[in-house]
PDB file of N, CA and C in Angstrom:
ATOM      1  N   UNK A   1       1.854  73.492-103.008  1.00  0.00           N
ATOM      2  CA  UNK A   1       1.691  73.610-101.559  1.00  0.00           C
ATOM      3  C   UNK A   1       0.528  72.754-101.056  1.00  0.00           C
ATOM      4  N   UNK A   2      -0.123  72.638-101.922  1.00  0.00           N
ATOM      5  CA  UNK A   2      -1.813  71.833-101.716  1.00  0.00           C
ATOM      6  C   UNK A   2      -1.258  70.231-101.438  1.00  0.00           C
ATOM      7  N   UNK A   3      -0.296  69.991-101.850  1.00  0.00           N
ATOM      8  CA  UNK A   3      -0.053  68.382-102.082  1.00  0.00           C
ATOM      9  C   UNK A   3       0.829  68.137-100.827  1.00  0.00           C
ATOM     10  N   UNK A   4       1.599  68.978-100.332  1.00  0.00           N
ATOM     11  CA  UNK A   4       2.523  69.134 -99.214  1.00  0.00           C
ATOM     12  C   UNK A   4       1.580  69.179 -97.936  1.00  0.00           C
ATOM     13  N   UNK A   5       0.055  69.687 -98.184  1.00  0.00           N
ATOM     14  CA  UNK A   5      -0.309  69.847 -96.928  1.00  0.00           C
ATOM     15  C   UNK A   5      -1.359  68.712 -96.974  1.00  0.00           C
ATOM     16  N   UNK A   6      -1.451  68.330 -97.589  1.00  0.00           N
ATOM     17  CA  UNK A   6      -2.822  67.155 -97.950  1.00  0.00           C
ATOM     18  C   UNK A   6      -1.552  65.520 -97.371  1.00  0.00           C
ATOM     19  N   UNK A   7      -0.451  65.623 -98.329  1.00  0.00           N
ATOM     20  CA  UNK A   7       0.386  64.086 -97.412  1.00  0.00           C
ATOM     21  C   UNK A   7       0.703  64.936 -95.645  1.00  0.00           C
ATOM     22  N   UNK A   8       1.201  65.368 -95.328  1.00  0.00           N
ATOM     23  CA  UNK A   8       1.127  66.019 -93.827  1.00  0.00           C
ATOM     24  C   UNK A   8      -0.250  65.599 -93.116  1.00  0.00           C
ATOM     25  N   UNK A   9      -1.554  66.304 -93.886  1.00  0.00           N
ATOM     26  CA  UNK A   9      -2.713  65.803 -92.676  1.00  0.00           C
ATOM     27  C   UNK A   9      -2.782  63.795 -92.960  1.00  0.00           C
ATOM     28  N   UNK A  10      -2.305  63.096 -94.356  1.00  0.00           N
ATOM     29  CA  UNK A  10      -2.630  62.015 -94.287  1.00  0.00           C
ATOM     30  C   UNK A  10      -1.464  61.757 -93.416  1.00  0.00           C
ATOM     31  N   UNK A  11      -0.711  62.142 -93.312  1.00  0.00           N
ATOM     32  CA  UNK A  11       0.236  61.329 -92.356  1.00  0.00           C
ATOM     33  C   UNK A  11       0.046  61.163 -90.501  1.00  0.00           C
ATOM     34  N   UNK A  12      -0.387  62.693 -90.219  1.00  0.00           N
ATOM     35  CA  UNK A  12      -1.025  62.563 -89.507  1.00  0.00           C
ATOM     36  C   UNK A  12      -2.345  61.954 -88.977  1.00  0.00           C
ATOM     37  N   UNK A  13      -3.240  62.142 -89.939  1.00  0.00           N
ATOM     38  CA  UNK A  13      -4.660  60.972 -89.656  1.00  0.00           C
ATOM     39  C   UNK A  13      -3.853  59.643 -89.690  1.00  0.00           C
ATOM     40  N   UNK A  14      -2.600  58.781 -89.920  1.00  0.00           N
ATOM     41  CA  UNK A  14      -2.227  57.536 -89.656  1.00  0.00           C
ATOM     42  C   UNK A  14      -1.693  57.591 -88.475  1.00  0.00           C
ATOM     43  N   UNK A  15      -0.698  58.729 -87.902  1.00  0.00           N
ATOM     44  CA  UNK A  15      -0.643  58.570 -86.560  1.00  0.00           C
ATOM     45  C   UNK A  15      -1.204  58.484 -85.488  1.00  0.00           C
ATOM     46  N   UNK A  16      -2.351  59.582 -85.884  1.00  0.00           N
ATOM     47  CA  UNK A  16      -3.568  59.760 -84.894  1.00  0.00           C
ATOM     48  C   UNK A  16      -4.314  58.175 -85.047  1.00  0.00           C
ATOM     49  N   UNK A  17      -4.953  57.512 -86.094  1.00  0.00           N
ATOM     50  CA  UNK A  17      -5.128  56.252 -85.814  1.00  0.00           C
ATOM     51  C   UNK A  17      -4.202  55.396 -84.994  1.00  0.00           C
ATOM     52  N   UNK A  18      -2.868  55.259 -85.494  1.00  0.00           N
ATOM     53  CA  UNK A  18      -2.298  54.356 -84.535  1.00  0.00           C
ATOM     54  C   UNK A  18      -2.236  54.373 -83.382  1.00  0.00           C
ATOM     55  N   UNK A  19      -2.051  55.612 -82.701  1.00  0.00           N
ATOM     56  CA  UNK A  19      -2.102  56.476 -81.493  1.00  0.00           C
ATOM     57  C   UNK A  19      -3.139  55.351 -80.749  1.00  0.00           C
ATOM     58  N   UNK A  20      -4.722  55.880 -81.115  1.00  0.00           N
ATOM     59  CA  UNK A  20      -5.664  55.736 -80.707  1.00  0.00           C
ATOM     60  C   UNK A  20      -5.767  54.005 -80.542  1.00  0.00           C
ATOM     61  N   UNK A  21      -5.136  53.318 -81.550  1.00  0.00           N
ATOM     62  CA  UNK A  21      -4.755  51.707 -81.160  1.00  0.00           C
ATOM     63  C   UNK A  21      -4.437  51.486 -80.037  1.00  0.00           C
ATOM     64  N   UNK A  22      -3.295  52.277 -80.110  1.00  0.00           N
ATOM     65  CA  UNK A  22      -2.530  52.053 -78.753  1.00  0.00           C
ATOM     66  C   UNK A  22      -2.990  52.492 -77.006  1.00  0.00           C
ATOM     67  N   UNK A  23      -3.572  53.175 -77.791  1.00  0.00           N
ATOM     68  CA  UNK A  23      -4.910  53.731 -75.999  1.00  0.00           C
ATOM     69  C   UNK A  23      -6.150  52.744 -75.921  1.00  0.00           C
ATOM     70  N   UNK A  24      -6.201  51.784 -76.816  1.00  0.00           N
ATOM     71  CA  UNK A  24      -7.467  51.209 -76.667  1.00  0.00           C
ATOM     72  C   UNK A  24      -7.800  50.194 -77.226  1.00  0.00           C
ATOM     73  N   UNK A  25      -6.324  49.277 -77.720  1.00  0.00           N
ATOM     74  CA  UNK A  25      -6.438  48.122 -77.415  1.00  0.00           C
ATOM     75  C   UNK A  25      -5.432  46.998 -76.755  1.00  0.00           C
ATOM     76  N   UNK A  26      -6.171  46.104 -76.073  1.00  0.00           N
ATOM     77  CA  UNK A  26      -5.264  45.465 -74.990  1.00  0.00           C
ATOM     78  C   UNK A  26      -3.880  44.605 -76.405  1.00  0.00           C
ATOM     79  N   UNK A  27      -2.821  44.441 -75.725  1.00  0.00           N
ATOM     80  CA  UNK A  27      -1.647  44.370 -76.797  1.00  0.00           C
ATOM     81  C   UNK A  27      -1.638  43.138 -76.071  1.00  0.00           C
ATOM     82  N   UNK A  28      -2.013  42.683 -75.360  1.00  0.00           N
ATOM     83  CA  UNK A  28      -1.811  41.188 -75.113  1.00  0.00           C
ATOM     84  C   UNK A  28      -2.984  39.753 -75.586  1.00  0.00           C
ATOM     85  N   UNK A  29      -3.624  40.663 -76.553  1.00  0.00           N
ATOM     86  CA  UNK A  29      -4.637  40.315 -77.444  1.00  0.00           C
ATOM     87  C   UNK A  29      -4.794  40.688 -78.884  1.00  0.00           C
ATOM     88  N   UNK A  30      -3.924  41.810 -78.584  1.00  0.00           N
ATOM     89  CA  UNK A  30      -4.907  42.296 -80.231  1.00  0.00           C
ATOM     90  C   UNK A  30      -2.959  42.775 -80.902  1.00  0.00           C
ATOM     91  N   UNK A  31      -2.088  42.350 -81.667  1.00  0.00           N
ATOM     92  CA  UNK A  31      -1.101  42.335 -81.959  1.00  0.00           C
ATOM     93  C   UNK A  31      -0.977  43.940 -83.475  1.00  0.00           C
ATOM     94  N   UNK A  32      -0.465  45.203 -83.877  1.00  0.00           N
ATOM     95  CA  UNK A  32      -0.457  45.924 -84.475  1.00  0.00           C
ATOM     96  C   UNK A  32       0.382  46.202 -85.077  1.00  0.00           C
ATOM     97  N   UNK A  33       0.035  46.208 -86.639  1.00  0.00           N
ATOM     98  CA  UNK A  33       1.051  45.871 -87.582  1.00  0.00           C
ATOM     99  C   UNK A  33       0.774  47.931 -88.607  1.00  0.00           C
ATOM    100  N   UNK A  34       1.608  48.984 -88.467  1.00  0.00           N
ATOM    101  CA  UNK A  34       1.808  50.033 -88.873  1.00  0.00           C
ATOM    102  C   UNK A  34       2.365  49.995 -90.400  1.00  0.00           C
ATOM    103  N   UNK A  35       1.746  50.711 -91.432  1.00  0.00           N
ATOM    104  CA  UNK A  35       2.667  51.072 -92.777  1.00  0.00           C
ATOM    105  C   UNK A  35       3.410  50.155 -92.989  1.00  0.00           C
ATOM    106  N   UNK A  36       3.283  48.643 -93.771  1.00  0.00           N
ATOM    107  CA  UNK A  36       3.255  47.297 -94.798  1.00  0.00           C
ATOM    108  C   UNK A  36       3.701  47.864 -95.569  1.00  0.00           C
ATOM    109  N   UNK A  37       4.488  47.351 -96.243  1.00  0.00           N
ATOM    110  CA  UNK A  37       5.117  47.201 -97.548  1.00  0.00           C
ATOM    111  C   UNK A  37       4.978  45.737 -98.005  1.00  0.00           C
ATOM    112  N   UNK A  38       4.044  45.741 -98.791  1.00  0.00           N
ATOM    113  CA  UNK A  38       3.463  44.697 -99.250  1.00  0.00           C
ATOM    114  C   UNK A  38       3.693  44.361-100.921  1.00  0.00           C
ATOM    115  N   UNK A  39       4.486  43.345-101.405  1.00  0.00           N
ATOM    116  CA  UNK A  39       4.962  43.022-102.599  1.00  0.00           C
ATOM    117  C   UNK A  39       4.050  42.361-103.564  1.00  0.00           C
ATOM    118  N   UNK A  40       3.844  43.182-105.170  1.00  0.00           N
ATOM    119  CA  UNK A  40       2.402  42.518-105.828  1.00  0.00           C
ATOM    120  C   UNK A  40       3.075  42.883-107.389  1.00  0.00           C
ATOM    121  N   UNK A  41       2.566  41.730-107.613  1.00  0.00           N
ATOM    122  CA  UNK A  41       2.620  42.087-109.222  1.00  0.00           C
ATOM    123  C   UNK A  41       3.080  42.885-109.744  1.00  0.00           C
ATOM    124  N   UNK A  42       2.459  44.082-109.905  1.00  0.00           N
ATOM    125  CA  UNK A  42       3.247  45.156-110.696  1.00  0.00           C
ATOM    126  C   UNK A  42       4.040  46.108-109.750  1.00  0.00           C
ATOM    127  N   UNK A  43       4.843  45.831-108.856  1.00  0.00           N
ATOM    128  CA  UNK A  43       5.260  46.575-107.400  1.00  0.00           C
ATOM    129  C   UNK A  43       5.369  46.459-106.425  1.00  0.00           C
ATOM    130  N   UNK A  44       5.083  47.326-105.992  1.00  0.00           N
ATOM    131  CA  UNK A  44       4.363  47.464-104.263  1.00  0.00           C
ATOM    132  C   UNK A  44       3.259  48.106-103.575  1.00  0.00           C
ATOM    133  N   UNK A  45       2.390  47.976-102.678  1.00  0.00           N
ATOM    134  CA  UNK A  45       1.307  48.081-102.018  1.00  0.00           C
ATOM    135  C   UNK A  45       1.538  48.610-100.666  1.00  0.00           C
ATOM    136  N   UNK A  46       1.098  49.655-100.352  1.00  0.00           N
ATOM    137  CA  UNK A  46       1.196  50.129 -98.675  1.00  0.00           C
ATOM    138  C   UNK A  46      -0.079  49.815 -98.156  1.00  0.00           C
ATOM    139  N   UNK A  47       0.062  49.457 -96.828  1.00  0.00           N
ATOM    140  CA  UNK A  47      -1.340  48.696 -96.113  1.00  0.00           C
ATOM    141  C   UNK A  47      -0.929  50.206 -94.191  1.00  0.00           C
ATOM    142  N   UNK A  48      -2.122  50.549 -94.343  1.00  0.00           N
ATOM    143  CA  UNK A  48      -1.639  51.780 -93.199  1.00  0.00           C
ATOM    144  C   UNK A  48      -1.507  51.013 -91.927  1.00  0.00           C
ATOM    145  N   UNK A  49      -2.309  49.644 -91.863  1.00  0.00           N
ATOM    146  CA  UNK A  49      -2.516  49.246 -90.131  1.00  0.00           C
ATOM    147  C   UNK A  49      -3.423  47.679 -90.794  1.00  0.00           C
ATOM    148  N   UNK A  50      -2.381  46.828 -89.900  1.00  0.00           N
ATOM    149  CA  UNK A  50      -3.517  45.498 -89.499  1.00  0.00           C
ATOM    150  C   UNK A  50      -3.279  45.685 -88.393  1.00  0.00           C
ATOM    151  N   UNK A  51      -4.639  44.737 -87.750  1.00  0.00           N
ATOM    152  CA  UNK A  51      -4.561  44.405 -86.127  1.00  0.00           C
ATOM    153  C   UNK A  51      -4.868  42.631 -86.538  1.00  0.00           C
ATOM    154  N   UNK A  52      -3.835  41.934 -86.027  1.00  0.00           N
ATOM    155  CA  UNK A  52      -4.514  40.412 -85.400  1.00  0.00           C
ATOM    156  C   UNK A  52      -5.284  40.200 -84.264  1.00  0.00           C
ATOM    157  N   UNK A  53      -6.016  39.205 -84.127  1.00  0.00           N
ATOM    158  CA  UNK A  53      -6.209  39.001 -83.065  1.00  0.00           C
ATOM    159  C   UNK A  53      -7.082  37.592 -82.869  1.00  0.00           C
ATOM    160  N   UNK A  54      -7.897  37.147 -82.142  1.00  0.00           N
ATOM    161  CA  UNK A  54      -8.243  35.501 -81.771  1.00  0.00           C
ATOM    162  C   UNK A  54      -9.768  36.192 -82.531  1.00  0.00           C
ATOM    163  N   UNK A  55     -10.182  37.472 -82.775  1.00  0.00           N
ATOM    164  CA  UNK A  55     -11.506  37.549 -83.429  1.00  0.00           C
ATOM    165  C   UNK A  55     -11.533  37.801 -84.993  1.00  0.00           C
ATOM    166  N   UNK A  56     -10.053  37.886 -85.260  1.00  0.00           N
ATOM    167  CA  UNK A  56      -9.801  38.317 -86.800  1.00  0.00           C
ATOM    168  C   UNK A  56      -8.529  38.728 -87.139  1.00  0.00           C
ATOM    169  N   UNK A  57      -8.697  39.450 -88.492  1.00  0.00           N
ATOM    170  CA  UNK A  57      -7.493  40.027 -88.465  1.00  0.00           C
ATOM    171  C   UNK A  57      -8.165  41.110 -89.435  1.00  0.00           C
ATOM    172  N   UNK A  58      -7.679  42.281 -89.409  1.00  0.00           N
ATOM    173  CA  UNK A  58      -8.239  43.620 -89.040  1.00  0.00           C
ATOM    174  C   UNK A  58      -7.145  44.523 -90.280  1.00  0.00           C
ATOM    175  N   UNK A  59      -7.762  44.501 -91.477  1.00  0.00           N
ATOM    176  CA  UNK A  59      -6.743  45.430 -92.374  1.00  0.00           C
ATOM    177  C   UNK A  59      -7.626  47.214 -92.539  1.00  0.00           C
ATOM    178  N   UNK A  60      -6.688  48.284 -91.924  1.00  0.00           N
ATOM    179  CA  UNK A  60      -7.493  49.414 -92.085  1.00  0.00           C
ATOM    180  C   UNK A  60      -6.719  50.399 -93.045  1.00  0.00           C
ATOM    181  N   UNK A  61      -7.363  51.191 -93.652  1.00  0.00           N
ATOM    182  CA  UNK A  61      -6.814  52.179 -94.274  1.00  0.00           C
ATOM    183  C   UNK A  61      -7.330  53.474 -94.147  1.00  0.00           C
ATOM    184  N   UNK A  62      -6.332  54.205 -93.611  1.00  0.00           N
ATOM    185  CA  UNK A  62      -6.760  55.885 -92.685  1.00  0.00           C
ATOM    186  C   UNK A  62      -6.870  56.738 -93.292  1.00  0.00           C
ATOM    187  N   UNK A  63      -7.924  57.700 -93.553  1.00  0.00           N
ATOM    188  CA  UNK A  63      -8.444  58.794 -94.437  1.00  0.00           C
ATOM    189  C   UNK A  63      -8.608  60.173 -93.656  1.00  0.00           C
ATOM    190  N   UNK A  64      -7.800  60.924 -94.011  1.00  0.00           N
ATOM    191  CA  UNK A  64      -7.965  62.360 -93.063  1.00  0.00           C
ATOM    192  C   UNK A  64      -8.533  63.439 -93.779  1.00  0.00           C
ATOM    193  N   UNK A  65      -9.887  63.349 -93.814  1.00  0.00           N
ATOM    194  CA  UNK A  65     -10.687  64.482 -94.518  1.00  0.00           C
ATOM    195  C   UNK A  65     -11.984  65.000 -93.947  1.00  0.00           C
ATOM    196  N   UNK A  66     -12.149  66.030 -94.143  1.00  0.00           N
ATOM    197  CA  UNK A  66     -13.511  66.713 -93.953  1.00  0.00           C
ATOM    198  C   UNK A  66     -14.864  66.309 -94.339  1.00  0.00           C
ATOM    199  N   UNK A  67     -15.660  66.714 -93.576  1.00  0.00           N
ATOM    200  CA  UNK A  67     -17.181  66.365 -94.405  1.00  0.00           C
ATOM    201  C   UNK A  67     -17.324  65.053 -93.353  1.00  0.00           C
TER     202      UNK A  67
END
């Protein structure tokens, strides 16, 4: 049950990040790329969120925990 509720809040702390992208940054600047599937060597790689933009490009990974 511990593992069922631990992917649930991470899934949620990625929505709630993206969410918060979307309230607060201009999309005619800053372009948002959600849950990558990214191909490597031994597999595959999940990437939670890039943002592009003319100041960078912006790879984040969302952590939903206490403390």
């Amino acid at each position: 049950m511990s593992s069922l509720k631990n992917n649930f809040k991470g899934w949620l702390g990625e929505k709630m990040t993206a969410f918060g992208m979307v309230l607060s940054l201009d999309k005619s600047i800053y372009k948002r790329f959600h849950n990558l599937i990214i191909n490597a060597p031994d597999g595959t790689t999940q990437i939670d969120h890039v943002v592009v933009s003319p100041y960078g490009i912006f790879v984040l990974e969302t952590k939903n925990m206490k403390g």
